[in-house]
Structures are given as C-alpha cells and as structure tokens.
Protein backbone atom coordinates (compact mmCIF):
# COMPACT_ATOMS: atom_id res chain seq x y z
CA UNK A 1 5.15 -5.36 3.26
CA UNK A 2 2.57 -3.67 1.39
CA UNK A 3 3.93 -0.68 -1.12
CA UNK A 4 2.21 3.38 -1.37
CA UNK A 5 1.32 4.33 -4.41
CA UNK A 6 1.35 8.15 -5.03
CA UNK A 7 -1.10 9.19 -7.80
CA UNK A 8 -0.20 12.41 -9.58
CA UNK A 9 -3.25 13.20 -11.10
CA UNK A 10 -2.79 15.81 -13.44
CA UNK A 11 -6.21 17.23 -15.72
CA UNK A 12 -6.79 20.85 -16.12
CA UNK A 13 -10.44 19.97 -17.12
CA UNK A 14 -11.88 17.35 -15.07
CA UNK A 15 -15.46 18.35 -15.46
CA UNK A 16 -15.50 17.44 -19.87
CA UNK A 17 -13.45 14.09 -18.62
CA UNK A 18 -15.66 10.94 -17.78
CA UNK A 19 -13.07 8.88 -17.96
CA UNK A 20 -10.67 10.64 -15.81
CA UNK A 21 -13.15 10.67 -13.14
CA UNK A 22 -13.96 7.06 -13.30
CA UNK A 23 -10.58 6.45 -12.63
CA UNK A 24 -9.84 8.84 -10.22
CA UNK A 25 -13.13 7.47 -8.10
CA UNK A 26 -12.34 4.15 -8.47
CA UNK A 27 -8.72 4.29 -6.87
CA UNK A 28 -9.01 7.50 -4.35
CA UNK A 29 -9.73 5.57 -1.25
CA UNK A 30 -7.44 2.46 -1.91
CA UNK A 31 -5.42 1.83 1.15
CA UNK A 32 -2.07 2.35 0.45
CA UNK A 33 -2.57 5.28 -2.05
CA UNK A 34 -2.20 8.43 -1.77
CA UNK A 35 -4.46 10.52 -4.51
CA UNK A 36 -2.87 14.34 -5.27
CA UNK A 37 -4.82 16.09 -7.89
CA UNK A 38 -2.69 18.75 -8.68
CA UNK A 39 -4.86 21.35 -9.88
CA UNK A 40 -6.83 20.74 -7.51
CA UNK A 41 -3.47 21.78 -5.21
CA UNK A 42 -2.03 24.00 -6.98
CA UNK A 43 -4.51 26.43 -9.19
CA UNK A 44 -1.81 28.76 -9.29
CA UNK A 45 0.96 26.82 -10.63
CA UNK A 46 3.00 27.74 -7.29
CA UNK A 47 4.09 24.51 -6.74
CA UNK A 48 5.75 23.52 -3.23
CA UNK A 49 8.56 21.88 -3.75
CA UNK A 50 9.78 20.70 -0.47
CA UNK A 51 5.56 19.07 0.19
CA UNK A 52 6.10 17.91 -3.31
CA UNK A 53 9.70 15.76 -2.63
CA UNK A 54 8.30 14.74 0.41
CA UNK A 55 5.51 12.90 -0.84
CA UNK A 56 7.94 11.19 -2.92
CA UNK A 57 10.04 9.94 -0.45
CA UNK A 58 6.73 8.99 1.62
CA UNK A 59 5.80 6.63 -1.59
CA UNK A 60 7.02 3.07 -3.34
CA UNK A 61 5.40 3.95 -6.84
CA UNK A 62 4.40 6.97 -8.45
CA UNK A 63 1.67 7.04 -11.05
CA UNK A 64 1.98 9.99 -13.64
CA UNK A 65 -2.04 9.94 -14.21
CA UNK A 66 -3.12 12.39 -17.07
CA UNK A 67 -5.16 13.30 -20.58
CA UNK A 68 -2.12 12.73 -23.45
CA UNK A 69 -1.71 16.71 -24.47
CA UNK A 70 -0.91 16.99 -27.58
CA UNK A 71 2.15 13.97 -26.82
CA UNK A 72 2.80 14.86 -23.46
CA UNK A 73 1.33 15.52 -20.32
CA UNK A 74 -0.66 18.45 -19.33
CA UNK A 75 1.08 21.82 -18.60
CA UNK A 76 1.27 21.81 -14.82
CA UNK A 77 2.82 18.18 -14.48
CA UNK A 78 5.20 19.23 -16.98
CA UNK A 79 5.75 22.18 -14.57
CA UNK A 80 5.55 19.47 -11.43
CA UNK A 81 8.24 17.80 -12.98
CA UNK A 82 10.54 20.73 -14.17
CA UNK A 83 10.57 21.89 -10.38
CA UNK A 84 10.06 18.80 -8.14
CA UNK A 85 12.97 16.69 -10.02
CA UNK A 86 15.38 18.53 -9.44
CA UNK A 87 19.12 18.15 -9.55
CA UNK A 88 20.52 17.23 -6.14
CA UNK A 89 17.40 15.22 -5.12
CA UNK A 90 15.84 13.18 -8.26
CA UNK A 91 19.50 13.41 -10.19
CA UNK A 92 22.89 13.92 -10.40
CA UNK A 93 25.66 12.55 -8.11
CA UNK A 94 23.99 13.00 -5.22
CA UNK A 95 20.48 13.15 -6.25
CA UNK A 96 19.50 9.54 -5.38
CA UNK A 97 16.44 9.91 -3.38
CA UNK A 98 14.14 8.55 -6.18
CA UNK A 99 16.33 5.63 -6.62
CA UNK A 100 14.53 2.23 -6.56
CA UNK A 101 11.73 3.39 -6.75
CA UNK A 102 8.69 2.31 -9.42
CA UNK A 103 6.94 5.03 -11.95
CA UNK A 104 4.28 4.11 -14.31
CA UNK A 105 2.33 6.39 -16.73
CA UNK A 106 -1.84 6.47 -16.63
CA UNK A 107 -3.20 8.07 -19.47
CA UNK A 108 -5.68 8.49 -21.96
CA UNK A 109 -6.38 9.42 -25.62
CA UNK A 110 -8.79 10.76 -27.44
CA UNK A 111 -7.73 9.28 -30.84
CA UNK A 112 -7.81 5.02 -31.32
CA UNK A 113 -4.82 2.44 -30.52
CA UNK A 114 -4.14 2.04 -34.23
CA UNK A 115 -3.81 6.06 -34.47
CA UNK A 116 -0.61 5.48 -32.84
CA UNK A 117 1.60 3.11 -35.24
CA UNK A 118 3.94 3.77 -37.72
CA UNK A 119 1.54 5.00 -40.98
CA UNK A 120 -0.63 5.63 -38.08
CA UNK A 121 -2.59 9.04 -37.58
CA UNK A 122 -0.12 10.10 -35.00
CA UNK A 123 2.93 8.13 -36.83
CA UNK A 124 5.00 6.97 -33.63
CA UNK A 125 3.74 4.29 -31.09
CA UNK A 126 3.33 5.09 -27.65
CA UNK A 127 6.52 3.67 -26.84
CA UNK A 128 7.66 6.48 -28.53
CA UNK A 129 6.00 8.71 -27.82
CA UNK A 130 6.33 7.99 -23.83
CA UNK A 131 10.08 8.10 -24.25
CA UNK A 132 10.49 11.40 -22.17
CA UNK A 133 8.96 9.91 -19.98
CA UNK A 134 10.97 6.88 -19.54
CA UNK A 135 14.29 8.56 -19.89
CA UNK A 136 12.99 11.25 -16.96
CA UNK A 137 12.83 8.01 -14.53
CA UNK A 138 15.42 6.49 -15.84
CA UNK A 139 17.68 9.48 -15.08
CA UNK A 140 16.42 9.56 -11.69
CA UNK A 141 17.13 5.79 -10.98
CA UNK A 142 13.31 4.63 -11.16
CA UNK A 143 12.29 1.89 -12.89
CA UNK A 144 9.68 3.25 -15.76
CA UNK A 145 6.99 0.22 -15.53
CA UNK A 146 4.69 -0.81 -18.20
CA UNK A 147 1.84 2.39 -19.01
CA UNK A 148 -1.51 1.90 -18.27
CA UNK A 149 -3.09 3.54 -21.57
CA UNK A 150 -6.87 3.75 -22.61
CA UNK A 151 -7.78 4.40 -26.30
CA UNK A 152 -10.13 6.22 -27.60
CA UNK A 153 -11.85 7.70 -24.51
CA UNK A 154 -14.41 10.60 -25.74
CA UNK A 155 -16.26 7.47 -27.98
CA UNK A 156 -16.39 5.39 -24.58
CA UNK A 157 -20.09 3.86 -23.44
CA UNK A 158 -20.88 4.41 -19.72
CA UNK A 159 -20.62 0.75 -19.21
CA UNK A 160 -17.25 0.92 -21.35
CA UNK A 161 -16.37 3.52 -19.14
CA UNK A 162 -16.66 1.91 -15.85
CA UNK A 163 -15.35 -1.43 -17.12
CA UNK A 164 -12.20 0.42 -17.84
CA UNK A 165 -12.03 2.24 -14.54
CA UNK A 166 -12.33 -1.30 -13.14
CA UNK A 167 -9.05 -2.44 -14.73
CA UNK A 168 -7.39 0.13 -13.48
CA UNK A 169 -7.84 0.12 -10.02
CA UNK A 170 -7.21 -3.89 -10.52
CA UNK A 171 -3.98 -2.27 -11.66
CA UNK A 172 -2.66 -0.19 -8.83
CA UNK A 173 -4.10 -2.65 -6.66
CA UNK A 174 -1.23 -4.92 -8.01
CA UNK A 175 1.38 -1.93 -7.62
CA UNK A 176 0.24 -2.35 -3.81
CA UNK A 177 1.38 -5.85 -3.43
C-alpha cells in the first residue's frame, strides 16, 4: 500500500528562492502527496487548527520543507507547530494521533556544508542544529527520518539547480513506497 506524503512548505519569500521553487514544482503533482504552502494558506498567521490536524491524520509522512532561518525554520511553521502539535493530539498521555508516523526535514542553506562543522562558520553540524526538530517528533511518537539538506543554494547554477530538484523528488518518491 502506497504511503501520503504531506509537504509543509513553509517560505515567506518564494519569489528571491530558485531553489525552493524547483523543488516545490518538481514534487506538487506527485500522486500520493499532498503540497500545503502555508503562506500561501495562511497570510495572516490564523492558522486552522482542526484543517491543520486533519491533514495529519490524512498523511503517512510529513515533510517540514523550508529556507534554514537563522537555525530554524521560518516564523509561521514555527507558529504551525506551536498550535497544530498540541497537547492532547501530537503529545501527552493521550495525544497519540501522530504516533507511527514518519517526519523528515527539507531544507536549504545559504552558507556551504563545511560552514556547518565544529570550527565551522556556524560551529554545530546540522545534526545539531536539527535537534528541535528531532526531539519535536520524537515527543510526538514519529520517527524523525534522515533530512534532505541542500548547501549552499544562492551560488547554485540553473542546471545545479534543477539537478538538485531532481533528487529530491527521487526522494519523496521513495517516502511513497
């Protein structure tokens, strides 16, 4: 039985981002996934929380797909989470609707892999830096799957560009199966 994917997509400036578009077109009309661009939804910040859960419980894997914000995701995912996840559903003793389910982070950076090392630029790896976001799934009984990170992005070629956006729709093609 084929999985759904739910994309959060999550970029408060789409328009400066070539990459985040790349990606976005190459995995909106997968079958199987279901794309929510959440600025797109919610301009406002007025985020429905009972549409939101229910989308989760609709999908097999949620991707948290976003620009890495000064070590974090953008404002209104942060806000997504703080609202959506909430104790009772995502947590707590009887908050085990996300349970079993799969989460993976999608992101990109502006600065190069070796920025983020230790005695790097940015001193932690991403492992480390992704943390919250591992302990968030891990609290709600998801499995926090390997990130899908691209390096780098604003010195990206066109053809670099749609090479990567390739890979990762290769990748949530394999979250389908």
């Amino acid at each position: 039985m084929a999985r759904r994917v739910l994309i959060l997509f999550s970029h408060p400036a789409l328009h400066r981002s070539r990459m985040n578009a790349a990606m976005m077109a190459a995995v909106q009309e997968l079958q199987g996934v279901t794309f929510h661009d959440l600025y797109e939804v919610y301009p406002d910040y007025r985020i429905d929380v009972t549409a939101e859960q229910k989308l989760l419980l609709e999908h097999d894997v949620i991707v948290w797909q976003h620009p890495f914000y000064w070590y974090m995701a953008p404002s209104l995912l942060k806000e997504w989470m703080d609202v959506v996840l909430e104790y009772g559903f995502a947590y707590g003793e009887e908050g085990t609707a996300l349970r079993g389910k799969a989460v993976m982070s999608a992101l990109t950076t502006g600065g190069p892999e070796e920025a983020y090392q230790h005695g790097g630029h940015n001193r932690f790896t991403m492992h480390e830096l992704l943390a919250p976001f591992d302990q968030t799934a891990h609290l709600c009984g998801m499995t926090y799957l390997e990130p899908f990170i691209l390096h780098a992005v604003n010195r990206c070629t066109q053809q670099e560009v749609q090479a990567a956006a390739l890979k990762y729709r290769v990748r949530i093609q394999q979250l389908l199966a």
